[in-house]
Protein backbone atom coordinates (compact mmCIF):
# COMPACT_ATOMS: atom_id res chain seq x y z
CA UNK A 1 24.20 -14.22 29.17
CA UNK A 2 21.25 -14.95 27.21
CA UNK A 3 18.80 -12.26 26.19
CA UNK A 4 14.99 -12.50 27.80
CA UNK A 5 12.73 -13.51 25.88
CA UNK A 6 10.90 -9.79 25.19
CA UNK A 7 14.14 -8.07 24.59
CA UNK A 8 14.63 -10.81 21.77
CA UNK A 9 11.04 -10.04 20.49
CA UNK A 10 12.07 -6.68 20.33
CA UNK A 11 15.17 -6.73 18.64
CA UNK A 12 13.64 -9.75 15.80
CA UNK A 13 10.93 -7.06 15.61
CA UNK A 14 13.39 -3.86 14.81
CA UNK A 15 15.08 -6.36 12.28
CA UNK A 16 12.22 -7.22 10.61
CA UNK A 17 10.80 -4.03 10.28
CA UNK A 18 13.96 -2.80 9.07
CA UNK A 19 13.90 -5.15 6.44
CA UNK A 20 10.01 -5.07 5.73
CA UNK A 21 11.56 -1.15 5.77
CA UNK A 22 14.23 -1.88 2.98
CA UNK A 23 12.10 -3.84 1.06
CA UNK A 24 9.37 -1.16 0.56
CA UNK A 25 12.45 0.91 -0.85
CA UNK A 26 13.10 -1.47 -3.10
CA UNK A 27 10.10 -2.05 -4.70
CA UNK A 28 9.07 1.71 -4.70
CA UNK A 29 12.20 2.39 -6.43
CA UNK A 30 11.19 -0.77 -9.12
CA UNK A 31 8.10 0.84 -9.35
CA UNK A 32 9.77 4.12 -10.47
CA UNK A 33 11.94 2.59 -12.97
CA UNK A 34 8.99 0.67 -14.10
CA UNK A 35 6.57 3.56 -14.75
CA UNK A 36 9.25 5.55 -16.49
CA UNK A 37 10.09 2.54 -18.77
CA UNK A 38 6.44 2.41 -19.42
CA UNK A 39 6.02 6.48 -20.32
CA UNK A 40 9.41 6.35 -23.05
CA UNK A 41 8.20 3.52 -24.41
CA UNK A 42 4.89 4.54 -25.40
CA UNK A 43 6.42 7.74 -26.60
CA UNK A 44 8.63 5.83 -29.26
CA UNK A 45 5.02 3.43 -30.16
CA UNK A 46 5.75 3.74 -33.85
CA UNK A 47 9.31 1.96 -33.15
CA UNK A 48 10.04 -1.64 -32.19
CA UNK A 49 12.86 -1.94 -29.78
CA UNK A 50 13.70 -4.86 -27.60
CA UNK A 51 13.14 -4.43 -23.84
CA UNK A 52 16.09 -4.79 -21.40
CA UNK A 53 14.70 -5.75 -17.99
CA UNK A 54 15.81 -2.21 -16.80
CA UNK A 55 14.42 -3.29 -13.00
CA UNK A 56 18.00 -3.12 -10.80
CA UNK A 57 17.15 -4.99 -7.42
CA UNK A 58 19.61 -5.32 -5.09
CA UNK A 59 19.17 -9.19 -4.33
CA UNK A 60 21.35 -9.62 -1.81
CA UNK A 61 19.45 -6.97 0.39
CA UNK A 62 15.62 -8.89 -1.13
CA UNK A 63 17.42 -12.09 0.48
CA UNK A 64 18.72 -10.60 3.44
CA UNK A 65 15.09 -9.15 4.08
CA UNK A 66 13.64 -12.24 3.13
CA UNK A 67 15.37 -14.11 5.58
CA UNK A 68 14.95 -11.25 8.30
CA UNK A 69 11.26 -12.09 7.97
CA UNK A 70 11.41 -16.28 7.97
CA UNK A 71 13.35 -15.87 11.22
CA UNK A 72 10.91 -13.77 12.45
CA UNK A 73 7.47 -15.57 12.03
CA UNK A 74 9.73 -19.09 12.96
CA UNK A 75 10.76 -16.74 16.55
CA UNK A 76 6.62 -15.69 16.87
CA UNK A 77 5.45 -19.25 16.20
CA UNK A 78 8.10 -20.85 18.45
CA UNK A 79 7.02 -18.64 21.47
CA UNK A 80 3.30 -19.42 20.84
């Protein structure tokens, strides 16, 4: 039986904010990594080293997120 039409609003809601949830994780965590990157390196300023991207994001979970949200705003603007 198919679902009405508010208690598919809510669930694409829960998912996206889940994801809108998981993605805020993600980039506070990058932002972490990034400012400690930022602090050792201007410890060592007297040294040249080469900079790995040190920024670990879990791109399946960006993509899954990403793709939360598309289906989302296509669901709002298809019931509009």
């Amino acid at each position: 039986m198919e679902q009405s039409q508010p208690e598919k609003r809510r669930h694409l809601e829960q998912e996206f904010q889940a994801s809108l949830e998981e993605l805020e994780d993600i980039l506070q965590e990058s932002l972490v990594e990034d400012e400690e990157t930022t602090v050792t390196s201007t410890d060592n300023i007297g040294q040249v080293t080469a900079c790995e991207d040190e920024t670990h994001i879990d791109l399946a979970a960006l993509e899954d997120a990403v793709a939360d949200i598309e289906n989302y705003l296509e669901e709002i603007t298809k019931s509009k």
